[in-house]
PDB file of N, CA and C in Angstrom:
ATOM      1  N   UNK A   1       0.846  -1.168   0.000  1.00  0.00           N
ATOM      2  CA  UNK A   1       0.000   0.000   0.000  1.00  0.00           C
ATOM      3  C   UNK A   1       0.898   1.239   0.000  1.00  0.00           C
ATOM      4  N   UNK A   2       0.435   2.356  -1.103  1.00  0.00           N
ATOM      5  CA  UNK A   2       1.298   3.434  -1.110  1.00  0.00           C
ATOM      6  C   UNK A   2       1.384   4.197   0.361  1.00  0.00           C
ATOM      7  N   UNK A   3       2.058   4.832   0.904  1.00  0.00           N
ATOM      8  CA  UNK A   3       2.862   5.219   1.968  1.00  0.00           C
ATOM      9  C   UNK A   3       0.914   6.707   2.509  1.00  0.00           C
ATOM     10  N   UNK A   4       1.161   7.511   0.957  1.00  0.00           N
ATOM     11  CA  UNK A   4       0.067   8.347   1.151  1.00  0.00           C
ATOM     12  C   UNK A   4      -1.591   7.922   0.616  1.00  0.00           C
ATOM     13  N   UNK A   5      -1.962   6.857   0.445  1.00  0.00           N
ATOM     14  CA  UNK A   5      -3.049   6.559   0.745  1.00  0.00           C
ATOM     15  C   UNK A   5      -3.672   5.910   2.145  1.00  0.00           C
ATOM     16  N   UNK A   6      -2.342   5.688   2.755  1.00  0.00           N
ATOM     17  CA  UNK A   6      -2.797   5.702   4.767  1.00  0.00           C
ATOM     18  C   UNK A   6      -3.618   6.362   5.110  1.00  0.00           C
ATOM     19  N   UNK A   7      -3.517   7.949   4.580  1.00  0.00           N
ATOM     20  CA  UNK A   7      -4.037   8.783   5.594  1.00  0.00           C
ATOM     21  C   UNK A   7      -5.500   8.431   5.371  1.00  0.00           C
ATOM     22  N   UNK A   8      -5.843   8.244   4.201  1.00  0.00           N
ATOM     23  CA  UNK A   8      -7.376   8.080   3.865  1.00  0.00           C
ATOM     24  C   UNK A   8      -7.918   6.861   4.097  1.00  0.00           C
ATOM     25  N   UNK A   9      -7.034   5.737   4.568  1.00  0.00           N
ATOM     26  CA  UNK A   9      -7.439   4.256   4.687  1.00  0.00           C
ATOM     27  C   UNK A   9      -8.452   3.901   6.245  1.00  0.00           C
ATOM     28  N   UNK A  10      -8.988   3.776   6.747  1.00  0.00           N
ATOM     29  CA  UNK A  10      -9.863   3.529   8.128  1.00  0.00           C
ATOM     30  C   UNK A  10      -9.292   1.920   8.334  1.00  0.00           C
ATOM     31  N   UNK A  11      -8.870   1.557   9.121  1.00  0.00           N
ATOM     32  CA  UNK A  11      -8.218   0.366   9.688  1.00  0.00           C
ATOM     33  C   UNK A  11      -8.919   0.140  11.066  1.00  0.00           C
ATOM     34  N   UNK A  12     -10.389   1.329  11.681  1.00  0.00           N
ATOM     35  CA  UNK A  12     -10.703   0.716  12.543  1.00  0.00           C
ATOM     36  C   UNK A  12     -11.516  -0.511  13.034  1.00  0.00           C
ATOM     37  N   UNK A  13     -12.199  -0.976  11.984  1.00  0.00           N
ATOM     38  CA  UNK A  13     -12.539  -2.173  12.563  1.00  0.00           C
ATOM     39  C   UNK A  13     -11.644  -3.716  12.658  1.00  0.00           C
ATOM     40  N   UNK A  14     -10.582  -3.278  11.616  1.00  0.00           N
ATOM     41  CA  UNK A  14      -9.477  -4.497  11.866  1.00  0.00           C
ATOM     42  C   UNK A  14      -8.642  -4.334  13.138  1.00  0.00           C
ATOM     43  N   UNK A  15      -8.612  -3.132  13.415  1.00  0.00           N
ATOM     44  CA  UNK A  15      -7.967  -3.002  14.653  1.00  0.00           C
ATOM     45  C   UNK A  15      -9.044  -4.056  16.017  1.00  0.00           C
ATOM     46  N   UNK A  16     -10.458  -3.390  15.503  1.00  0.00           N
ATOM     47  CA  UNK A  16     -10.691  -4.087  16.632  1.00  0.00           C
ATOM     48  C   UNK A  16     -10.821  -5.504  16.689  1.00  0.00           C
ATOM     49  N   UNK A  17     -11.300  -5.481  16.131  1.00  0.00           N
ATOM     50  CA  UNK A  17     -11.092  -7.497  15.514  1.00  0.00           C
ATOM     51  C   UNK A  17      -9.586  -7.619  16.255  1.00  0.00           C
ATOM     52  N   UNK A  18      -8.339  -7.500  15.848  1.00  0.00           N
ATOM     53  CA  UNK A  18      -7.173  -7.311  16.641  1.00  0.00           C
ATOM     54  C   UNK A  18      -6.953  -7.611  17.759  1.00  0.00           C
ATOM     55  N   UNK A  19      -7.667  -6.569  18.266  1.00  0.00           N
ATOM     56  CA  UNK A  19      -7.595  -6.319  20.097  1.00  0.00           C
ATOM     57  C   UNK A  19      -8.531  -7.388  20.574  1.00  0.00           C
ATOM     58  N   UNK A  20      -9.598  -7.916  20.263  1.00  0.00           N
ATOM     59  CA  UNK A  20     -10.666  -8.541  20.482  1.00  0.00           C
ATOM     60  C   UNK A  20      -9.570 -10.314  20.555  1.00  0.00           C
ATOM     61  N   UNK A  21      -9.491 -10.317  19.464  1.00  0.00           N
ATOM     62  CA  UNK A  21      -8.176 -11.659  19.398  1.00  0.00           C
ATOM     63  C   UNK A  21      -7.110 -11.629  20.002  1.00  0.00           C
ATOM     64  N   UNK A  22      -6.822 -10.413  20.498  1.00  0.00           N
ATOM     65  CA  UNK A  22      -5.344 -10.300  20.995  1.00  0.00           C
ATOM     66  C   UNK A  22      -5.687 -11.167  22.750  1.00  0.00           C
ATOM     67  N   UNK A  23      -6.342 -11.634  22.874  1.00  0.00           N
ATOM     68  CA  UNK A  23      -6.554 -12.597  24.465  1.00  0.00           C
ATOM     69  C   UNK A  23      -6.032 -14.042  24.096  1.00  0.00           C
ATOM     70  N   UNK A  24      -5.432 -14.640  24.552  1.00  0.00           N
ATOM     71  CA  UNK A  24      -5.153 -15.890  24.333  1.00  0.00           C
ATOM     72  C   UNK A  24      -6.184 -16.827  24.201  1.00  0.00           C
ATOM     73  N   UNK A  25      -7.035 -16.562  24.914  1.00  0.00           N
ATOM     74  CA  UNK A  25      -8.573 -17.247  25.272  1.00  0.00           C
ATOM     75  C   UNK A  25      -9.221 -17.682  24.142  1.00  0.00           C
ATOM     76  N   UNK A  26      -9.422 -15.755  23.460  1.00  0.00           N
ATOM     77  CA  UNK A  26     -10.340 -15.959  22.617  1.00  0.00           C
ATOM     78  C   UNK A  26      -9.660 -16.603  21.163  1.00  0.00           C
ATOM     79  N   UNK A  27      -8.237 -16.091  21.530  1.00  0.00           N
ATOM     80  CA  UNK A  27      -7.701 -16.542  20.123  1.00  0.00           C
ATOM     81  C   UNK A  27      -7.931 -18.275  19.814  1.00  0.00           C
ATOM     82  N   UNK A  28      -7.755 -19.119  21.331  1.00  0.00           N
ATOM     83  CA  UNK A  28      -7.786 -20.100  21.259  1.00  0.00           C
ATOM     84  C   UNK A  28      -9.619 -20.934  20.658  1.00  0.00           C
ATOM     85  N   UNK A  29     -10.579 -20.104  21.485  1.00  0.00           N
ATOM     86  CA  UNK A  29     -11.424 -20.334  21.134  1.00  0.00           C
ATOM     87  C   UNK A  29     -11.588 -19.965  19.406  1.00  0.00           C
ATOM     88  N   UNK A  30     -11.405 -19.692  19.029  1.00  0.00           N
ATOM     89  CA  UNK A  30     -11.200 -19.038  17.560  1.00  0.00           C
ATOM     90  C   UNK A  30     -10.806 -20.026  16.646  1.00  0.00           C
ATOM     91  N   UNK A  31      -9.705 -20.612  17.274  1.00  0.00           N
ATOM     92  CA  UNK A  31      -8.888 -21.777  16.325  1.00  0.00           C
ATOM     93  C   UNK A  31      -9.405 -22.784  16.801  1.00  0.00           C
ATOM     94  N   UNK A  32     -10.085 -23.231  17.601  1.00  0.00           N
ATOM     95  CA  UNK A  32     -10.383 -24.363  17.664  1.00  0.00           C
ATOM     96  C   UNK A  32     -12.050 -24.692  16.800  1.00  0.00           C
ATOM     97  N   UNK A  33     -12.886 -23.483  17.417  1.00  0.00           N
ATOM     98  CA  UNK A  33     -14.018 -23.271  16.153  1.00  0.00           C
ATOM     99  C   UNK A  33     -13.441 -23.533  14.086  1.00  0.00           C
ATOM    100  N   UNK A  34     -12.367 -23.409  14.093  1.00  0.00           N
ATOM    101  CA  UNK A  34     -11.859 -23.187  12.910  1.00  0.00           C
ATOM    102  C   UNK A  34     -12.518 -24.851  12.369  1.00  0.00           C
ATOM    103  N   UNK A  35     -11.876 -25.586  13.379  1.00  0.00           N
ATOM    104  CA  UNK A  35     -12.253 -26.899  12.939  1.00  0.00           C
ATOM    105  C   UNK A  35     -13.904 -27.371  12.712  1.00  0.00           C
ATOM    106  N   UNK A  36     -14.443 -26.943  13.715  1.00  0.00           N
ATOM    107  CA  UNK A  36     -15.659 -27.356  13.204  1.00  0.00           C
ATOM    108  C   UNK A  36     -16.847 -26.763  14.663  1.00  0.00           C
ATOM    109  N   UNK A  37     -18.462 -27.142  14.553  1.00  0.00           N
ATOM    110  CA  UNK A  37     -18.842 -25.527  14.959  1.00  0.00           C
ATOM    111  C   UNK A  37     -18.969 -26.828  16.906  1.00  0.00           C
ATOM    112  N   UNK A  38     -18.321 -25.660  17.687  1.00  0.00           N
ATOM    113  CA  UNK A  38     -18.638 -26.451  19.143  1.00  0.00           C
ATOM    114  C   UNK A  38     -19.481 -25.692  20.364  1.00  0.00           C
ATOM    115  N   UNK A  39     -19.965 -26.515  21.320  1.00  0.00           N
ATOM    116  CA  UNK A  39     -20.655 -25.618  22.365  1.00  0.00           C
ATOM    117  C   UNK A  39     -19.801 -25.522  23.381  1.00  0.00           C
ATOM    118  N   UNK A  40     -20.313 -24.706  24.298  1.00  0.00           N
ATOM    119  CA  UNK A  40     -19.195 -24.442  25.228  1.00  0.00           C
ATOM    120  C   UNK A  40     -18.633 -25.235  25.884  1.00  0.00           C
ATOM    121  N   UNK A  41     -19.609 -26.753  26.217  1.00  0.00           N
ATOM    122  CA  UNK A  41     -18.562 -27.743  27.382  1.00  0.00           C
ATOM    123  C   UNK A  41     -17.801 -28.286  26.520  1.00  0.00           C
ATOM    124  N   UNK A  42     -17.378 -28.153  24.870  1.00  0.00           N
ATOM    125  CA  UNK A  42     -16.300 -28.590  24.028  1.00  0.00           C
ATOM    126  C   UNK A  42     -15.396 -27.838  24.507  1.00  0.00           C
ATOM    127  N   UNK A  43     -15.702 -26.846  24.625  1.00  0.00           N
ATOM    128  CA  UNK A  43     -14.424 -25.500  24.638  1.00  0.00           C
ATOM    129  C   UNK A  43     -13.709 -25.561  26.190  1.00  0.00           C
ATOM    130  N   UNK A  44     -14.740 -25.685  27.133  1.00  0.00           N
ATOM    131  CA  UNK A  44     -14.729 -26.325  28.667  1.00  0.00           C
ATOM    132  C   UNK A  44     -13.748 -26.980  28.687  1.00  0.00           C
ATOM    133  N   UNK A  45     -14.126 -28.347  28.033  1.00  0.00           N
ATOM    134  CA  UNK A  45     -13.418 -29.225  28.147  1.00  0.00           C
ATOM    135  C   UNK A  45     -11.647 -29.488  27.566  1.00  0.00           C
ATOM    136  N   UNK A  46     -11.892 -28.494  26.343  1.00  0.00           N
ATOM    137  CA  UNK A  46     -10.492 -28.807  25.434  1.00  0.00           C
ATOM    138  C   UNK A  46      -9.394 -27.660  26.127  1.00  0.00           C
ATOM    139  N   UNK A  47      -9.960 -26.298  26.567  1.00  0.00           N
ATOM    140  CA  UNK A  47      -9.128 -25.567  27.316  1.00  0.00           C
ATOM    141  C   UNK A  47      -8.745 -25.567  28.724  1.00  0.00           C
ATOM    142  N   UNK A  48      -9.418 -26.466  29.374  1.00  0.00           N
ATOM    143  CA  UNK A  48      -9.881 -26.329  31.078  1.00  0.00           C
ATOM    144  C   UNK A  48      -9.652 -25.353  31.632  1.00  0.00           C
ATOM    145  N   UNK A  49     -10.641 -24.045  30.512  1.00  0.00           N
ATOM    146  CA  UNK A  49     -11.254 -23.282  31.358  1.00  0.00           C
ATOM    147  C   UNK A  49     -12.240 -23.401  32.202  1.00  0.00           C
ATOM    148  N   UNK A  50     -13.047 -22.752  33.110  1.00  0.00           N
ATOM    149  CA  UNK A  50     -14.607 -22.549  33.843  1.00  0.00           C
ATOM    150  C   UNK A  50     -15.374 -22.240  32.823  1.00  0.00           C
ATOM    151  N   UNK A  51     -16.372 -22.818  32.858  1.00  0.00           N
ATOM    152  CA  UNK A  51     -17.374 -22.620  31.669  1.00  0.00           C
ATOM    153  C   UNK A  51     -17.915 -20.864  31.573  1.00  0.00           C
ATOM    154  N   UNK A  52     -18.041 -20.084  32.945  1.00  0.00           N
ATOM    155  CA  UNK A  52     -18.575 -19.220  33.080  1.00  0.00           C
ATOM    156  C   UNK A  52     -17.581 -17.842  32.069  1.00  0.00           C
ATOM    157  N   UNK A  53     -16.226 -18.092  32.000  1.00  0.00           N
ATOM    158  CA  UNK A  53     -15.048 -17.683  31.859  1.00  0.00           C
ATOM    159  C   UNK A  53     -15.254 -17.886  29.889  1.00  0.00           C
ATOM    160  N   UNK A  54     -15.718 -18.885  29.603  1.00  0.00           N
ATOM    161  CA  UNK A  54     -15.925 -19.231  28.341  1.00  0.00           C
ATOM    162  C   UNK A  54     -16.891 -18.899  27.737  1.00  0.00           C
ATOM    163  N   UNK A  55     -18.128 -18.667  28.288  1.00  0.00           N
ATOM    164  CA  UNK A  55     -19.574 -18.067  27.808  1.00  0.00           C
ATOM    165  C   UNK A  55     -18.816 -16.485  28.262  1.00  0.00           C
ATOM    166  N   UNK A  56     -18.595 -15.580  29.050  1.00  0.00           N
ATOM    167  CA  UNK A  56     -18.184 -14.696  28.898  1.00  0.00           C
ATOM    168  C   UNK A  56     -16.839 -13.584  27.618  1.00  0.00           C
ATOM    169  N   UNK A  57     -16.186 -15.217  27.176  1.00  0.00           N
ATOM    170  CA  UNK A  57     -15.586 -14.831  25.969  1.00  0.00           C
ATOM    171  C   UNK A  57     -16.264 -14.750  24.524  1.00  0.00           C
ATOM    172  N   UNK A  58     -17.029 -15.988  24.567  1.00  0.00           N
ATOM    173  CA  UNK A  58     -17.884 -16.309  23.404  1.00  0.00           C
ATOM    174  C   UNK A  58     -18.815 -15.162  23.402  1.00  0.00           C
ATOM    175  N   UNK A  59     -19.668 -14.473  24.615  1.00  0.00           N
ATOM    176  CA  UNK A  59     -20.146 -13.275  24.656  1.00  0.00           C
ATOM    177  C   UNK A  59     -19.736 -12.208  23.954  1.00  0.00           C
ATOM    178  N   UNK A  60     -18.910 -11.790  24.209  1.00  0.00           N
ATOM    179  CA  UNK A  60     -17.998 -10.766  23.291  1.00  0.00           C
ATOM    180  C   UNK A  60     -17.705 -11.270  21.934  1.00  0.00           C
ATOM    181  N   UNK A  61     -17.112 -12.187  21.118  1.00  0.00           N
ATOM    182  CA  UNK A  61     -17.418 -12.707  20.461  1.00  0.00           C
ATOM    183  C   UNK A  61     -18.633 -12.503  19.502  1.00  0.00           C
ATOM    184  N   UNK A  62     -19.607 -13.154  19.935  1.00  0.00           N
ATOM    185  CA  UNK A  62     -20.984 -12.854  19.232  1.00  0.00           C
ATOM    186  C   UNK A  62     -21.345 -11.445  18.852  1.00  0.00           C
ATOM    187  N   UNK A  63     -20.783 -10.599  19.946  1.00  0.00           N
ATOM    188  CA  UNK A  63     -21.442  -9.418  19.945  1.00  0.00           C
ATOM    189  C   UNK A  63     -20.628  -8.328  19.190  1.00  0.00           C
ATOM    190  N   UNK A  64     -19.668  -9.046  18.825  1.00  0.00           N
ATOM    191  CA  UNK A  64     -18.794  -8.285  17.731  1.00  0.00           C
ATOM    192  C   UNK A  64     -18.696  -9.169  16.648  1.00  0.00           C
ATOM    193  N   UNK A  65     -19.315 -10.240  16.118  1.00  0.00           N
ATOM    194  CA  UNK A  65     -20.011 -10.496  15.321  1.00  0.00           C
ATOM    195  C   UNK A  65     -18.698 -11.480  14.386  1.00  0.00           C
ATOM    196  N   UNK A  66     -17.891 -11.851  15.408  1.00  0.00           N
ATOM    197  CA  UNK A  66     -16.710 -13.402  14.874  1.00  0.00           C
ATOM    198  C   UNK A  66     -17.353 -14.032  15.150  1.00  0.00           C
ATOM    199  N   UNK A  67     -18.194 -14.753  15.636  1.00  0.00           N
ATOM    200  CA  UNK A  67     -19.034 -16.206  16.043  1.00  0.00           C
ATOM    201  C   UNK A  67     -20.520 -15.839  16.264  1.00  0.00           C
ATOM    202  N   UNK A  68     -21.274 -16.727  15.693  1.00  0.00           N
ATOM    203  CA  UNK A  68     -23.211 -17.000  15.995  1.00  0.00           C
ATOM    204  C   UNK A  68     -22.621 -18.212  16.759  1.00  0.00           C
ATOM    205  N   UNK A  69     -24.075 -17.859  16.691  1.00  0.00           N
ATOM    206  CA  UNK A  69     -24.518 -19.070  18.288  1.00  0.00           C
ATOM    207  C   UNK A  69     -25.862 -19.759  17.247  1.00  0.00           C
ATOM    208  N   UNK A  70     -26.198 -20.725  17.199  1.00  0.00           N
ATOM    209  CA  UNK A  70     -27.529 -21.789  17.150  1.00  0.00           C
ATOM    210  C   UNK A  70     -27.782 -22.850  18.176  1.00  0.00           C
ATOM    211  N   UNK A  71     -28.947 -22.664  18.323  1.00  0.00           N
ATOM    212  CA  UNK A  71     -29.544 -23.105  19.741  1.00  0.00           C
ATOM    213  C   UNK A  71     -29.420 -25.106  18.852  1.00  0.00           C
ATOM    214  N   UNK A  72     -29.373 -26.293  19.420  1.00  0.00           N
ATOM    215  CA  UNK A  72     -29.148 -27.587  18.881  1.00  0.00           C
ATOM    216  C   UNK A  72     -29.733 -28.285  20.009  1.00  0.00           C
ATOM    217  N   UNK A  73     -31.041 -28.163  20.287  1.00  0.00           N
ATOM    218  CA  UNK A  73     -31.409 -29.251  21.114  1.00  0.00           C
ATOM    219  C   UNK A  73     -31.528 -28.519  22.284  1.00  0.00           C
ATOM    220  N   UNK A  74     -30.513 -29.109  23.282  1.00  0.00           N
ATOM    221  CA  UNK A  74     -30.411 -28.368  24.783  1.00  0.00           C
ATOM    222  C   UNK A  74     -29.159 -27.596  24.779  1.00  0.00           C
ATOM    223  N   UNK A  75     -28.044 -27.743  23.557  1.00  0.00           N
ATOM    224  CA  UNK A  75     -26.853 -27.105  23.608  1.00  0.00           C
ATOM    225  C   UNK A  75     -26.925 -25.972  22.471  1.00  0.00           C
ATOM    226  N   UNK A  76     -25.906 -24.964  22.641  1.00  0.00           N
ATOM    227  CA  UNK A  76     -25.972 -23.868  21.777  1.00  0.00           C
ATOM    228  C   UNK A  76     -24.409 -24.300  20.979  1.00  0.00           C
ATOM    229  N   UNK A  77     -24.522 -24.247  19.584  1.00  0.00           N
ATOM    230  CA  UNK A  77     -23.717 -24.728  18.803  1.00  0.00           C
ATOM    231  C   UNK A  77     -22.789 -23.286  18.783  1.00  0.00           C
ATOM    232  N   UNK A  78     -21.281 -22.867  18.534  1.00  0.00           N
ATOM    233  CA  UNK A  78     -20.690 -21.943  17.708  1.00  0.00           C
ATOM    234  C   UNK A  78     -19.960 -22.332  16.805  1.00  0.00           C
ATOM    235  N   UNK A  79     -20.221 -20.573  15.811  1.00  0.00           N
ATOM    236  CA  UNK A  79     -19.306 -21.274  14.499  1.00  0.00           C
ATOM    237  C   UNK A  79     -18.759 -19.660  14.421  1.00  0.00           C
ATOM    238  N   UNK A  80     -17.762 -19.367  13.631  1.00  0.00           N
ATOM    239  CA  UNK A  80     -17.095 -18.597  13.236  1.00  0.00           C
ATOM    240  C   UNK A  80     -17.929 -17.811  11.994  1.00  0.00           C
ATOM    241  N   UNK A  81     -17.910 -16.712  11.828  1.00  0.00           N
ATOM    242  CA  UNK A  81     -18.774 -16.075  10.669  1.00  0.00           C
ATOM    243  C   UNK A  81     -18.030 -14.840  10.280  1.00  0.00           C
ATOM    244  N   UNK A  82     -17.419 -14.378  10.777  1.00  0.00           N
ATOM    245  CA  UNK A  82     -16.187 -13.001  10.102  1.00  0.00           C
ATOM    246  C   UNK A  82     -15.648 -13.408   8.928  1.00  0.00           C
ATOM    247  N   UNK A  83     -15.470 -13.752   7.564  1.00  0.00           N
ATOM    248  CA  UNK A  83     -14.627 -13.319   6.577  1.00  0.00           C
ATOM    249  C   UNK A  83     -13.256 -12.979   7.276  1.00  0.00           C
ATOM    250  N   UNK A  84     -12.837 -11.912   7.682  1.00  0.00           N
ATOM    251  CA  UNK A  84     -11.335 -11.261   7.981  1.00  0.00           C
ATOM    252  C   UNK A  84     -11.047 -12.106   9.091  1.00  0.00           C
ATOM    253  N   UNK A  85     -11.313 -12.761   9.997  1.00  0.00           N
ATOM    254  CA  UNK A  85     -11.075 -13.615  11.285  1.00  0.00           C
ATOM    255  C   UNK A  85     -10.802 -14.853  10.704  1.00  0.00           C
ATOM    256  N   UNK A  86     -11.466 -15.219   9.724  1.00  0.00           N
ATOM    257  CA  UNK A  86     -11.138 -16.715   9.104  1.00  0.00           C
ATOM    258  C   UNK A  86      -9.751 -16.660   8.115  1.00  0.00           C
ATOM    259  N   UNK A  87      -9.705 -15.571   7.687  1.00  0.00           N
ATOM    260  CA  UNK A  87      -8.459 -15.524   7.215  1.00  0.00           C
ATOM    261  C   UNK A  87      -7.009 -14.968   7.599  1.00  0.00           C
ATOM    262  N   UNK A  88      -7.431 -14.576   9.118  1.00  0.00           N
ATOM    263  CA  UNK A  88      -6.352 -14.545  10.232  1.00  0.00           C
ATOM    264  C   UNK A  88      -6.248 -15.417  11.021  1.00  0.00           C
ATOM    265  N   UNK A  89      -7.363 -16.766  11.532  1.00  0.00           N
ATOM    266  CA  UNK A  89      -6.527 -17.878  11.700  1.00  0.00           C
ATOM    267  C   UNK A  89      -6.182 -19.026  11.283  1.00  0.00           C
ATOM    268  N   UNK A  90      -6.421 -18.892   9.470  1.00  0.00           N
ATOM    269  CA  UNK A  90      -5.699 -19.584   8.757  1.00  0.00           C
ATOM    270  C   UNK A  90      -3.899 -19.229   8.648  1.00  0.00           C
ATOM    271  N   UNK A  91      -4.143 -17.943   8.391  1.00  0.00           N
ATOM    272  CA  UNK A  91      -3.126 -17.645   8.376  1.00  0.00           C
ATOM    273  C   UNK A  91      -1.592 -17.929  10.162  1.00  0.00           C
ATOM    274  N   UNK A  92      -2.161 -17.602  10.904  1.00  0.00           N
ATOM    275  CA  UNK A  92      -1.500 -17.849  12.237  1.00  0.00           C
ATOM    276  C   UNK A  92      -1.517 -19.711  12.331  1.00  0.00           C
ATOM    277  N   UNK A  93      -2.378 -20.662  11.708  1.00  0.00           N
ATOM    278  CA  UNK A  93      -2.487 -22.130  12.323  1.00  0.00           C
ATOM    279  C   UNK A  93      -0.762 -22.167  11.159  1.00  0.00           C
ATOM    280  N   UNK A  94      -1.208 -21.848   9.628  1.00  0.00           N
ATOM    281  CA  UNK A  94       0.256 -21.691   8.777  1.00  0.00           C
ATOM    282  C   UNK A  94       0.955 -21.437   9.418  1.00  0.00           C
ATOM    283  N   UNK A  95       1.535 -20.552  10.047  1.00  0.00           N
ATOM    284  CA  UNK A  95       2.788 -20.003  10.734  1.00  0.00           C
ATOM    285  C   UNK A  95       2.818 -21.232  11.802  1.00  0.00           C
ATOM    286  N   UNK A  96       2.255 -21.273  13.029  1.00  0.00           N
ATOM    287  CA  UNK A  96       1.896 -22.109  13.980  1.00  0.00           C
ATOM    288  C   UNK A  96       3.043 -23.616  13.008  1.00  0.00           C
ATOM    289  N   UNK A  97       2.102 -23.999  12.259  1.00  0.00           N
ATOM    290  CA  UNK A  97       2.970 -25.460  11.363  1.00  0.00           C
ATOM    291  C   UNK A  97       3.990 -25.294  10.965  1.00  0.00           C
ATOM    292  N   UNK A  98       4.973 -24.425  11.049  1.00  0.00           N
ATOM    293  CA  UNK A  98       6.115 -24.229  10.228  1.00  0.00           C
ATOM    294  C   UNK A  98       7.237 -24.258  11.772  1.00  0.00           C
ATOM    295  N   UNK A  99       6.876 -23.966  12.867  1.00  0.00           N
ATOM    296  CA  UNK A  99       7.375 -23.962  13.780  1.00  0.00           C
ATOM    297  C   UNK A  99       7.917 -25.339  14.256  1.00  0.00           C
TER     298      UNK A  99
END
């Protein structure tokens, strides 16, 4: 990108997407949704976090609009739905494999 079309470029919602991922938590929850769509005692279980700790991430989440929620019975399914989030943790699992 030319040096002087910055000034006119708006980078704030990638920023926040950014900051929003920048938690280990959520990043983790993030990549592990990558694989396929889970409810929270998946996420419970695969991070051994507190579930309460995990619905409070996925909260934020939803509400900035990287992950829906669908209700499945008695459990609430998540899946990833950002465009720009899916192609930042493709990109980081790449790096991640080269290590």
């Amino acid at each position: 990108m030319e040096l002087e079309k910055l000034k006119q470029v708006g980078f704030e919602e990638e920023a926040e997407i950014l900051r929003i991922l920048g938690h280990p938590t959520r990043l983790k929850i993030v990549c592990g949704l990558m694989e396929r769509e889970l409810c929270v005692s998946d996420i419970e279980n695969c991070l051994g976090e507190p579930q309460p700790k995990i619905s409070q991430h996925l909260s934020l989440l939803r509400a900035k609009g990287i992950v829906r929620a669908e209700r499945e019975g008695l459990n609430i399914r998540y899946r990833i739905v950002h465009p720009l989030v899916i192609k930042i943790v493709k990109i980081l699992e790449r790096e991640k494999l080269k290590e």
